[in-house]
PDB file of N, CA and C in Angstrom:
ATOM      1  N   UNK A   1      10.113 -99.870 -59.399  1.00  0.00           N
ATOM      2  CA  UNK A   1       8.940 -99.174 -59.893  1.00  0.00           C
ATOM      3  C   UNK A   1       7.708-100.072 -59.787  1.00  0.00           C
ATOM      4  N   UNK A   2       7.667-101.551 -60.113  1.00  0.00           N
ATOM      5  CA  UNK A   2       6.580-102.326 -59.662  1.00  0.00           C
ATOM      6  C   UNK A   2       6.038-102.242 -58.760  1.00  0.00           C
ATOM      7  N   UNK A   3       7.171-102.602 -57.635  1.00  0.00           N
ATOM      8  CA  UNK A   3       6.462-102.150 -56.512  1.00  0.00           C
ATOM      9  C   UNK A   3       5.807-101.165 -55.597  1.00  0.00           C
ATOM     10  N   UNK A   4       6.154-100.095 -56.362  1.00  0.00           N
ATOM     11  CA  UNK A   4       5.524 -98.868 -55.902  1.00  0.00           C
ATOM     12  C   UNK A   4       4.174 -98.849 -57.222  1.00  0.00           C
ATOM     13  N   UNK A   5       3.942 -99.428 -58.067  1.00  0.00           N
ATOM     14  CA  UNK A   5       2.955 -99.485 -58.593  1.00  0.00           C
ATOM     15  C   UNK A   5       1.825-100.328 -57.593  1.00  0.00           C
ATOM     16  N   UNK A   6       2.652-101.648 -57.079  1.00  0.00           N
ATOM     17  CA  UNK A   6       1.586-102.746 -56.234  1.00  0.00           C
ATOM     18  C   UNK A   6       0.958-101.647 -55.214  1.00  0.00           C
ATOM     19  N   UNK A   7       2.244-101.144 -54.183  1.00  0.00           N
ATOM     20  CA  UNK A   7       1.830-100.811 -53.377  1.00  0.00           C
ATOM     21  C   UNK A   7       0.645 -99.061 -53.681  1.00  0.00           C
ATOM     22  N   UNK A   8       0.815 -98.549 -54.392  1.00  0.00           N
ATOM     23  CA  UNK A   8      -0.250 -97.738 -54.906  1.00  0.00           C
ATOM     24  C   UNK A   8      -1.538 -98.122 -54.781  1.00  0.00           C
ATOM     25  N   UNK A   9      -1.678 -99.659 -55.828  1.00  0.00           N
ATOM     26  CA  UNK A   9      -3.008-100.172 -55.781  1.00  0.00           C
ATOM     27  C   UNK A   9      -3.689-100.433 -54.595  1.00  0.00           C
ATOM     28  N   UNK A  10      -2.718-101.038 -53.681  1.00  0.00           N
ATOM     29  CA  UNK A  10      -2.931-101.651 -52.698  1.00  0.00           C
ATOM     30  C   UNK A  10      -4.047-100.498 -51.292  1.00  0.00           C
ATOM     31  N   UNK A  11      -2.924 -99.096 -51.730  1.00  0.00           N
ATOM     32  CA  UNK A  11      -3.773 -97.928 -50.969  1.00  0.00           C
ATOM     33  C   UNK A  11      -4.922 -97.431 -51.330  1.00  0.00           C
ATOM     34  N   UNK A  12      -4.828 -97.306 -52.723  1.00  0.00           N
ATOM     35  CA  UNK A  12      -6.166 -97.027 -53.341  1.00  0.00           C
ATOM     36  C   UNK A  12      -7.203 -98.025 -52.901  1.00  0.00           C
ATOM     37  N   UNK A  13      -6.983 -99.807 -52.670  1.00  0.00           N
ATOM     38  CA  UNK A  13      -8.284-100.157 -52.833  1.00  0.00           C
ATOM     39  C   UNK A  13      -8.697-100.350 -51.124  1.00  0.00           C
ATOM     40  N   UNK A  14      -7.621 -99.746 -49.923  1.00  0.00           N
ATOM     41  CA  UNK A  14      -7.958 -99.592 -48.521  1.00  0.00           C
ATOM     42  C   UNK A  14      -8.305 -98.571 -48.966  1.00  0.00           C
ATOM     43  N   UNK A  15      -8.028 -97.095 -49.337  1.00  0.00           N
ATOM     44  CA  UNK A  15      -8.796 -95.810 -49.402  1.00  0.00           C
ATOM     45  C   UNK A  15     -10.307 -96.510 -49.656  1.00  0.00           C
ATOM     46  N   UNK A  16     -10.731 -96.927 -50.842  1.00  0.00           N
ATOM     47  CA  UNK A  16     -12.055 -97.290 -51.489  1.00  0.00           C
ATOM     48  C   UNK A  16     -12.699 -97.863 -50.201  1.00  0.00           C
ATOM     49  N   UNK A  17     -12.159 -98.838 -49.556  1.00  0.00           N
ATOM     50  CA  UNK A  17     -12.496 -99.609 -48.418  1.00  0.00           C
ATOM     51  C   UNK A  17     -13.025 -98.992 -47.522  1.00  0.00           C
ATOM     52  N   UNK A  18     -12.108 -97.564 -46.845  1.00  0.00           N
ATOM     53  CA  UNK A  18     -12.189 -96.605 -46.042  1.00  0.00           C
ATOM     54  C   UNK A  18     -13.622 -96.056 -45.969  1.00  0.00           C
ATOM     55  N   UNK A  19     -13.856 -95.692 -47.249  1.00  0.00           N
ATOM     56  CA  UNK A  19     -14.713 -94.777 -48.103  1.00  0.00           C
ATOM     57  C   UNK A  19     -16.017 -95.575 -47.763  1.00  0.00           C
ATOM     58  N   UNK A  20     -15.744 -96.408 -48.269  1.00  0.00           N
ATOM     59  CA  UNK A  20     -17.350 -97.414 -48.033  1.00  0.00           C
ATOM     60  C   UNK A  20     -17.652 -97.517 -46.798  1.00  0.00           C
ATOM     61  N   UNK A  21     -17.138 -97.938 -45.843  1.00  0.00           N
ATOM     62  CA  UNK A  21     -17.308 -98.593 -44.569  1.00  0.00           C
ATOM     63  C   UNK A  21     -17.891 -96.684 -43.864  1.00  0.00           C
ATOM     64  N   UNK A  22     -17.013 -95.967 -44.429  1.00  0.00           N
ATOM     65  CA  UNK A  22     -17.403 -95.021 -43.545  1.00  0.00           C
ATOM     66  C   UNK A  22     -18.297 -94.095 -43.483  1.00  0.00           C
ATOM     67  N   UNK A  23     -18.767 -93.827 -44.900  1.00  0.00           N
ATOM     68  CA  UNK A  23     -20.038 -93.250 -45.420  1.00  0.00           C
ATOM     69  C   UNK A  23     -20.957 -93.903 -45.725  1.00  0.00           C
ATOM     70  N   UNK A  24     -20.675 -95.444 -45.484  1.00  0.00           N
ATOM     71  CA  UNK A  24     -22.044 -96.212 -46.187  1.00  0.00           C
ATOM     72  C   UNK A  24     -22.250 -96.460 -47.652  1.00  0.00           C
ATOM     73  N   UNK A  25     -22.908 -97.723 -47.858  1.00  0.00           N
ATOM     74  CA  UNK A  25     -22.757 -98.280 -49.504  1.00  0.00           C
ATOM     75  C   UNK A  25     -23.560 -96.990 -50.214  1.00  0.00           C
ATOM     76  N   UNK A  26     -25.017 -96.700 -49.813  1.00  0.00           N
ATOM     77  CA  UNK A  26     -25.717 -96.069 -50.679  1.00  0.00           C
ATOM     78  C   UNK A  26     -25.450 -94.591 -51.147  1.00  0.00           C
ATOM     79  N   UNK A  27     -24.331 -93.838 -50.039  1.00  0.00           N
ATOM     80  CA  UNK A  27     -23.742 -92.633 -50.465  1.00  0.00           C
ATOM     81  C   UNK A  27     -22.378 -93.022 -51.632  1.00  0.00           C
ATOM     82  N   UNK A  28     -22.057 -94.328 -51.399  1.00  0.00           N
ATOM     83  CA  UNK A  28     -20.834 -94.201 -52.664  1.00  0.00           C
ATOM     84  C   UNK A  28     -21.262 -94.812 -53.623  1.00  0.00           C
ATOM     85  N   UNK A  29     -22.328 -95.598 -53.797  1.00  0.00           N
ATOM     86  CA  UNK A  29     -23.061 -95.826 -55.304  1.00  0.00           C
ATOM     87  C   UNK A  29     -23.446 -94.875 -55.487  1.00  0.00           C
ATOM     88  N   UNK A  30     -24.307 -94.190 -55.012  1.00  0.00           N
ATOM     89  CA  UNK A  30     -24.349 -92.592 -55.311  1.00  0.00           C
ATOM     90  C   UNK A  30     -23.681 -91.937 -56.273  1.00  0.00           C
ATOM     91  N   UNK A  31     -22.763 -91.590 -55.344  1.00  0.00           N
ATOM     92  CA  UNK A  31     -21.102 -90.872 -56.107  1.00  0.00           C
ATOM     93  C   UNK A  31     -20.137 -91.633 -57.170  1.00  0.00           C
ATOM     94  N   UNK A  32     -20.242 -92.787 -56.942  1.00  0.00           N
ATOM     95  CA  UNK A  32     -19.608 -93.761 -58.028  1.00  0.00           C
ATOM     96  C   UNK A  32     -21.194 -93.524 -59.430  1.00  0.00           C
ATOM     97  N   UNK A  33     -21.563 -93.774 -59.491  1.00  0.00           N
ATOM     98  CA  UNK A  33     -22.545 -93.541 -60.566  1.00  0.00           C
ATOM     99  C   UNK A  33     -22.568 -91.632 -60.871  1.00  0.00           C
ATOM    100  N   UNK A  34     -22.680 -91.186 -60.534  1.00  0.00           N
ATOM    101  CA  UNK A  34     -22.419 -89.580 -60.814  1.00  0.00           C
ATOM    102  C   UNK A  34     -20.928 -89.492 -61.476  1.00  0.00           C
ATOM    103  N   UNK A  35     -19.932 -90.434 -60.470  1.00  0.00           N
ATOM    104  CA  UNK A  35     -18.700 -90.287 -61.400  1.00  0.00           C
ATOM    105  C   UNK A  35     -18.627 -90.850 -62.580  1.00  0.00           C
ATOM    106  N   UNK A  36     -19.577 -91.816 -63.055  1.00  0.00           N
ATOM    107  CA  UNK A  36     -19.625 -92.871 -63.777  1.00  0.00           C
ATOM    108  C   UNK A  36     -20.165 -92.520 -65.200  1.00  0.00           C
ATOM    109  N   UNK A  37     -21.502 -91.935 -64.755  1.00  0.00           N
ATOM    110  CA  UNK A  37     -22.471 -91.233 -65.250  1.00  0.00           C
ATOM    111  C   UNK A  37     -23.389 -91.825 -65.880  1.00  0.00           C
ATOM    112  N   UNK A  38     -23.665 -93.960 -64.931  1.00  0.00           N
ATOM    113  CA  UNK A  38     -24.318 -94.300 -64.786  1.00  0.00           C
ATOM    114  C   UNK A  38     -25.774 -94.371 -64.101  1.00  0.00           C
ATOM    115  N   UNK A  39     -26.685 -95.034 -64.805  1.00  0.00           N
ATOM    116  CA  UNK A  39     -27.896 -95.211 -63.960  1.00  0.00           C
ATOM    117  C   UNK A  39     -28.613 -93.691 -64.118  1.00  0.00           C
ATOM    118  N   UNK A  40     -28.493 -93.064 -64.926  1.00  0.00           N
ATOM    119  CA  UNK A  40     -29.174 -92.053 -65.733  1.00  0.00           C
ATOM    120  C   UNK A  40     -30.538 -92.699 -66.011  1.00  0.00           C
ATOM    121  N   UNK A  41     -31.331 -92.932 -65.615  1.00  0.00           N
ATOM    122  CA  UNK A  41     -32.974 -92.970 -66.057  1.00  0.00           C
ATOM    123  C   UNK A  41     -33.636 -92.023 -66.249  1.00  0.00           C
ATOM    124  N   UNK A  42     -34.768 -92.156 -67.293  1.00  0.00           N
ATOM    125  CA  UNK A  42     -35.648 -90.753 -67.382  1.00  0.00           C
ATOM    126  C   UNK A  42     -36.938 -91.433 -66.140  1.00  0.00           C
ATOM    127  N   UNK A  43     -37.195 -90.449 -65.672  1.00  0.00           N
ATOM    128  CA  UNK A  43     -38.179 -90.081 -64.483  1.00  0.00           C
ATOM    129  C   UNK A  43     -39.813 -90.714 -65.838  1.00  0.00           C
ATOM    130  N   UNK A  44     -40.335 -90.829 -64.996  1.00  0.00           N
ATOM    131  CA  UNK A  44     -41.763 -91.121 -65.639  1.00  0.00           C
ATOM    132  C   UNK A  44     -42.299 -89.943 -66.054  1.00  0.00           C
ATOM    133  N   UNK A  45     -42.572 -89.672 -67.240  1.00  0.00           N
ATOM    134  CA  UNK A  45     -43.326 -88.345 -67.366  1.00  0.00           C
ATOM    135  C   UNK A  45     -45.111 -88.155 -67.382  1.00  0.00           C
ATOM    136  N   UNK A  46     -45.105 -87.565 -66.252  1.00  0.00           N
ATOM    137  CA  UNK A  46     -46.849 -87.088 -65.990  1.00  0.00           C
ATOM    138  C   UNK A  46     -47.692 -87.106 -67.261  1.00  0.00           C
ATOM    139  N   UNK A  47     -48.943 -87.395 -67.412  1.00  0.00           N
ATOM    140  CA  UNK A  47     -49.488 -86.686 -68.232  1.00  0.00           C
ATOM    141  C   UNK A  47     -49.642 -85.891 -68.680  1.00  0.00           C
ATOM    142  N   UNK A  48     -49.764 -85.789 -70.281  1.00  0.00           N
ATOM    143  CA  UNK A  48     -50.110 -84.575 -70.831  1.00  0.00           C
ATOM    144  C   UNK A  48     -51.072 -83.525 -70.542  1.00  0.00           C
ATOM    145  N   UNK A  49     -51.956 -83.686 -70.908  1.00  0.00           N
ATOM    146  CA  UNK A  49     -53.173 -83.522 -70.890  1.00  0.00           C
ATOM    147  C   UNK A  49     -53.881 -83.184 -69.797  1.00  0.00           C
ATOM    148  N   UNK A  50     -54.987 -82.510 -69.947  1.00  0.00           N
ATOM    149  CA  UNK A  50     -55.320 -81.684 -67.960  1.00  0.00           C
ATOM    150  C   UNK A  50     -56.479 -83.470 -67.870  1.00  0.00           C
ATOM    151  N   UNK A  51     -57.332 -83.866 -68.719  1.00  0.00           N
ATOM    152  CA  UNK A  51     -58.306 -85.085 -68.747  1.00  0.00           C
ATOM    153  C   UNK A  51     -57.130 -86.376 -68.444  1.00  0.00           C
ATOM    154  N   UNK A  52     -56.053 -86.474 -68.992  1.00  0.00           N
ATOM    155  CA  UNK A  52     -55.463 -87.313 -68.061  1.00  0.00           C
ATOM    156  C   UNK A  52     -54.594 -87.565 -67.062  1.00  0.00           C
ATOM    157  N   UNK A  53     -54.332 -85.976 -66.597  1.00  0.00           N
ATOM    158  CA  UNK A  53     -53.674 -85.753 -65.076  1.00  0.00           C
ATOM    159  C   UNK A  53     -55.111 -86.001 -64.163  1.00  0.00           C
ATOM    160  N   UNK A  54     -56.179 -85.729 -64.574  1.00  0.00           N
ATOM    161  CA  UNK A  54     -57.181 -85.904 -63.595  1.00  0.00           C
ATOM    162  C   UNK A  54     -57.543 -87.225 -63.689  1.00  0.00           C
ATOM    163  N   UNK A  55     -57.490 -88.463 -64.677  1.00  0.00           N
ATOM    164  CA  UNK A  55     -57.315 -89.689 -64.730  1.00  0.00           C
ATOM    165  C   UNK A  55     -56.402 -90.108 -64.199  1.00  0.00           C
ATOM    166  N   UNK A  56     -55.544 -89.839 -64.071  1.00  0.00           N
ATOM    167  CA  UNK A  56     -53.955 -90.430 -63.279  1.00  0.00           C
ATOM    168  C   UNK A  56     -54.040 -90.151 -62.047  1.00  0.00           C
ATOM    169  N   UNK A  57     -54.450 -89.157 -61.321  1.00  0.00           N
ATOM    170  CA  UNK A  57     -54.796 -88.688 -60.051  1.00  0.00           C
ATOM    171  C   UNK A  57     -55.803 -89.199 -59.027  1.00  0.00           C
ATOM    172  N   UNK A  58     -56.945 -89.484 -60.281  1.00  0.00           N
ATOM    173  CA  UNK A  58     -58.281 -90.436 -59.563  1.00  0.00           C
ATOM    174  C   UNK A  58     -57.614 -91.807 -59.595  1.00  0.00           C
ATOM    175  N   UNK A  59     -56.934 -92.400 -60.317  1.00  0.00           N
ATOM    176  CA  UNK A  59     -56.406 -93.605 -59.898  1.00  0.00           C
ATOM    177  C   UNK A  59     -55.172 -94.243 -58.845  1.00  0.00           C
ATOM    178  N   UNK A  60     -54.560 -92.796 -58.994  1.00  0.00           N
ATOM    179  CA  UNK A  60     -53.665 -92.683 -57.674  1.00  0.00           C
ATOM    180  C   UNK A  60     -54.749 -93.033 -55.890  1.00  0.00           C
ATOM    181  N   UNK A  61     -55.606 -92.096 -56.536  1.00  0.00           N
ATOM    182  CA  UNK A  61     -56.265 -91.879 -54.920  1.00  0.00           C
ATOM    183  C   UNK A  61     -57.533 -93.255 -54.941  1.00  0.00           C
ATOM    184  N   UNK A  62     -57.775 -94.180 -56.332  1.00  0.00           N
ATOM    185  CA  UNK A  62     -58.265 -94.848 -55.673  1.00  0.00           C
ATOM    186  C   UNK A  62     -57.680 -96.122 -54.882  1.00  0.00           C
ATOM    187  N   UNK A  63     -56.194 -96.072 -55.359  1.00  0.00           N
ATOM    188  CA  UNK A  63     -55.149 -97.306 -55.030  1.00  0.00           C
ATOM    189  C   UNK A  63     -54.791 -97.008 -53.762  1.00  0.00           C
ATOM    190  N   UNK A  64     -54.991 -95.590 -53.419  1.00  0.00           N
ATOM    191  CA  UNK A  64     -54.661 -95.377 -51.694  1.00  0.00           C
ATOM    192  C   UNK A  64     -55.775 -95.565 -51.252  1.00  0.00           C
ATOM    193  N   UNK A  65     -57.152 -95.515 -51.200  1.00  0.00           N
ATOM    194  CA  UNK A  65     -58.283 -95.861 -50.557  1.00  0.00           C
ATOM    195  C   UNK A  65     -58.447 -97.436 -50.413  1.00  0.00           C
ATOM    196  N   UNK A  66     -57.948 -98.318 -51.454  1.00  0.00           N
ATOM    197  CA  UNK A  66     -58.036 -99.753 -51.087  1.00  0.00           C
ATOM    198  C   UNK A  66     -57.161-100.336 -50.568  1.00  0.00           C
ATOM    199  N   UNK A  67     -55.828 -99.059 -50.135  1.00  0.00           N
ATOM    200  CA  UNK A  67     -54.955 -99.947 -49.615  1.00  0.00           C
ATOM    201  C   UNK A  67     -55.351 -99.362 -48.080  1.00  0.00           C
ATOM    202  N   UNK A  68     -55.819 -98.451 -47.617  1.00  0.00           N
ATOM    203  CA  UNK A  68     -56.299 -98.237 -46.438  1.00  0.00           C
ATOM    204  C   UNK A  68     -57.212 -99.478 -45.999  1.00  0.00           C
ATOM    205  N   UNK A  69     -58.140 -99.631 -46.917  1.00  0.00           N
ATOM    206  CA  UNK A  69     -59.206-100.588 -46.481  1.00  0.00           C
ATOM    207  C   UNK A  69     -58.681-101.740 -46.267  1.00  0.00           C
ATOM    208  N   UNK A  70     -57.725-102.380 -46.939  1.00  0.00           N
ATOM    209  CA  UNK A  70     -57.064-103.649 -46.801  1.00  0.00           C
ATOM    210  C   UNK A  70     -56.592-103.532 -45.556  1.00  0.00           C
ATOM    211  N   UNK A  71     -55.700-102.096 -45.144  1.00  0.00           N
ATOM    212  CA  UNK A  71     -55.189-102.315 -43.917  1.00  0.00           C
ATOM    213  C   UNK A  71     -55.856-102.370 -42.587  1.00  0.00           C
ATOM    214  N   UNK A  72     -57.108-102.168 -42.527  1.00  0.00           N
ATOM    215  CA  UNK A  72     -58.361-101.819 -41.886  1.00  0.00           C
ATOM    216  C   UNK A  72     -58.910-103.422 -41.667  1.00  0.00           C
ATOM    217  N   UNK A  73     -58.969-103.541 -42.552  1.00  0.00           N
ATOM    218  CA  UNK A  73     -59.549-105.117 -42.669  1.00  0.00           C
ATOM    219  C   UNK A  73     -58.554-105.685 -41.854  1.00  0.00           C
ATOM    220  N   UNK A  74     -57.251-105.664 -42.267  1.00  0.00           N
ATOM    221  CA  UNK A  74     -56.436-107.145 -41.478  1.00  0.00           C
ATOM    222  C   UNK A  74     -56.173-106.425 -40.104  1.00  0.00           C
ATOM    223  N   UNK A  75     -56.318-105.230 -39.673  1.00  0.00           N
ATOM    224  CA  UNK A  75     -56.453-104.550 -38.208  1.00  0.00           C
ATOM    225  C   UNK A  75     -57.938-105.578 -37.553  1.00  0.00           C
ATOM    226  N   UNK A  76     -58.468-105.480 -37.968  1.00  0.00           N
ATOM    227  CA  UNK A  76     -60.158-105.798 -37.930  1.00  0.00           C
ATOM    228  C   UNK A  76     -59.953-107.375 -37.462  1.00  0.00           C
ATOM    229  N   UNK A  77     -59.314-108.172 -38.477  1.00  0.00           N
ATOM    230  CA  UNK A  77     -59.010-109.711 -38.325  1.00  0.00           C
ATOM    231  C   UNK A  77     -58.081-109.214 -37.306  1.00  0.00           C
ATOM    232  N   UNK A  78     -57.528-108.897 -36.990  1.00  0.00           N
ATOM    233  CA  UNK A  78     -56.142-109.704 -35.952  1.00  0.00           C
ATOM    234  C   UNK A  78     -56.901-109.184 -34.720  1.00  0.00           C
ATOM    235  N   UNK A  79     -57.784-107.873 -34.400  1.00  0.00           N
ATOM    236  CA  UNK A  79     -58.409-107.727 -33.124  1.00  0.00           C
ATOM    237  C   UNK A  79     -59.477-108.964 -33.105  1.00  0.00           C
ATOM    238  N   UNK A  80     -59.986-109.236 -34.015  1.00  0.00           N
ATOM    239  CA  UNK A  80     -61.116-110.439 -33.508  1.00  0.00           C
ATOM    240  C   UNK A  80     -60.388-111.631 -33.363  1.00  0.00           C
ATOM    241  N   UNK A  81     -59.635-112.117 -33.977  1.00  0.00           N
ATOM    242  CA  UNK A  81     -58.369-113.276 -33.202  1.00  0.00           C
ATOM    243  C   UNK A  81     -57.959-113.283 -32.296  1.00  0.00           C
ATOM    244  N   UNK A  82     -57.741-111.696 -31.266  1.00  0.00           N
ATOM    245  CA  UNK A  82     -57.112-111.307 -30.416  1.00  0.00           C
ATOM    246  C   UNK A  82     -58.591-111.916 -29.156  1.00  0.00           C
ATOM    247  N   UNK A  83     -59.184-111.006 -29.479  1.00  0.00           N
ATOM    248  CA  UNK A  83     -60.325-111.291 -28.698  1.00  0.00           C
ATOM    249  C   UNK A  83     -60.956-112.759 -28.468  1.00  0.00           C
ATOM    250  N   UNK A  84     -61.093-113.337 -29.572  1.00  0.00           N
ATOM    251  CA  UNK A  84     -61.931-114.712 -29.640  1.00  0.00           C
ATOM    252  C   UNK A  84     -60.580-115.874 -28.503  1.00  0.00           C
ATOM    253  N   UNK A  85     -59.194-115.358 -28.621  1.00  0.00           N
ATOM    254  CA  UNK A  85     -58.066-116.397 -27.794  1.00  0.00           C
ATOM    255  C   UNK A  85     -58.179-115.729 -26.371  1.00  0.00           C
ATOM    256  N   UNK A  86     -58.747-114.360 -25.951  1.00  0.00           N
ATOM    257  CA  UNK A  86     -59.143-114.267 -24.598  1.00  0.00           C
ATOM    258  C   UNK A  86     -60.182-114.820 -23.684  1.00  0.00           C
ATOM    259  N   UNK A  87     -60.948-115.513 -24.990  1.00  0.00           N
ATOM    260  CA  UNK A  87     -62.467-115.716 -24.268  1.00  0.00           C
ATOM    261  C   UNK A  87     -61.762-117.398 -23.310  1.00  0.00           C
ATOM    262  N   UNK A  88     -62.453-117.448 -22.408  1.00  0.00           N
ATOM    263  CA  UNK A  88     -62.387-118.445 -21.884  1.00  0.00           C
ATOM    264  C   UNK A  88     -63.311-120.015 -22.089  1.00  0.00           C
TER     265      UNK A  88
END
């Protein structure tokens, strides 16, 4: 009977093995946490209020406007680097 206990384990943890390798880690943490009924977080909840969804929104869109510009800028630097190592 032991040994059909070892050898049990032994399939189960090639099945598990199987499982991973073949669907990939992030689909069986997935499913291992659903089975688990870990990693339950509450989601961020929006604002209340209509004055601070429109505060939360203007600050959303001004964090995407400076991250455009940042990216603009270092576009900007690497063409004038580009240019200034062509000059002869």
């Amino acid at each position: 009977m032991d040994t059909f206990l070892e050898a049990l384990k032994w399939i189960g943890i090639a099945l598990a093995a199987g499982f991973v390798g073949y669907f990939g880690r992030y689909p069986a943490k997935i499913l291992i946490n659903k089975i688990s009924g870990t990693g339950k977080t509450n989601p961020e909840k929006p604002p209340e209020s209509d004055k601070e969804r429109r505060q939360f929104e203007l600050e959303k869109s001004r964090l995407k406007i400076d991250k455009k510009a940042a990216k603009q800028a270092a576009k900007t630097a690497k063409k004038a680097g580009k240019n200034e190592s062509d000059a002869p």
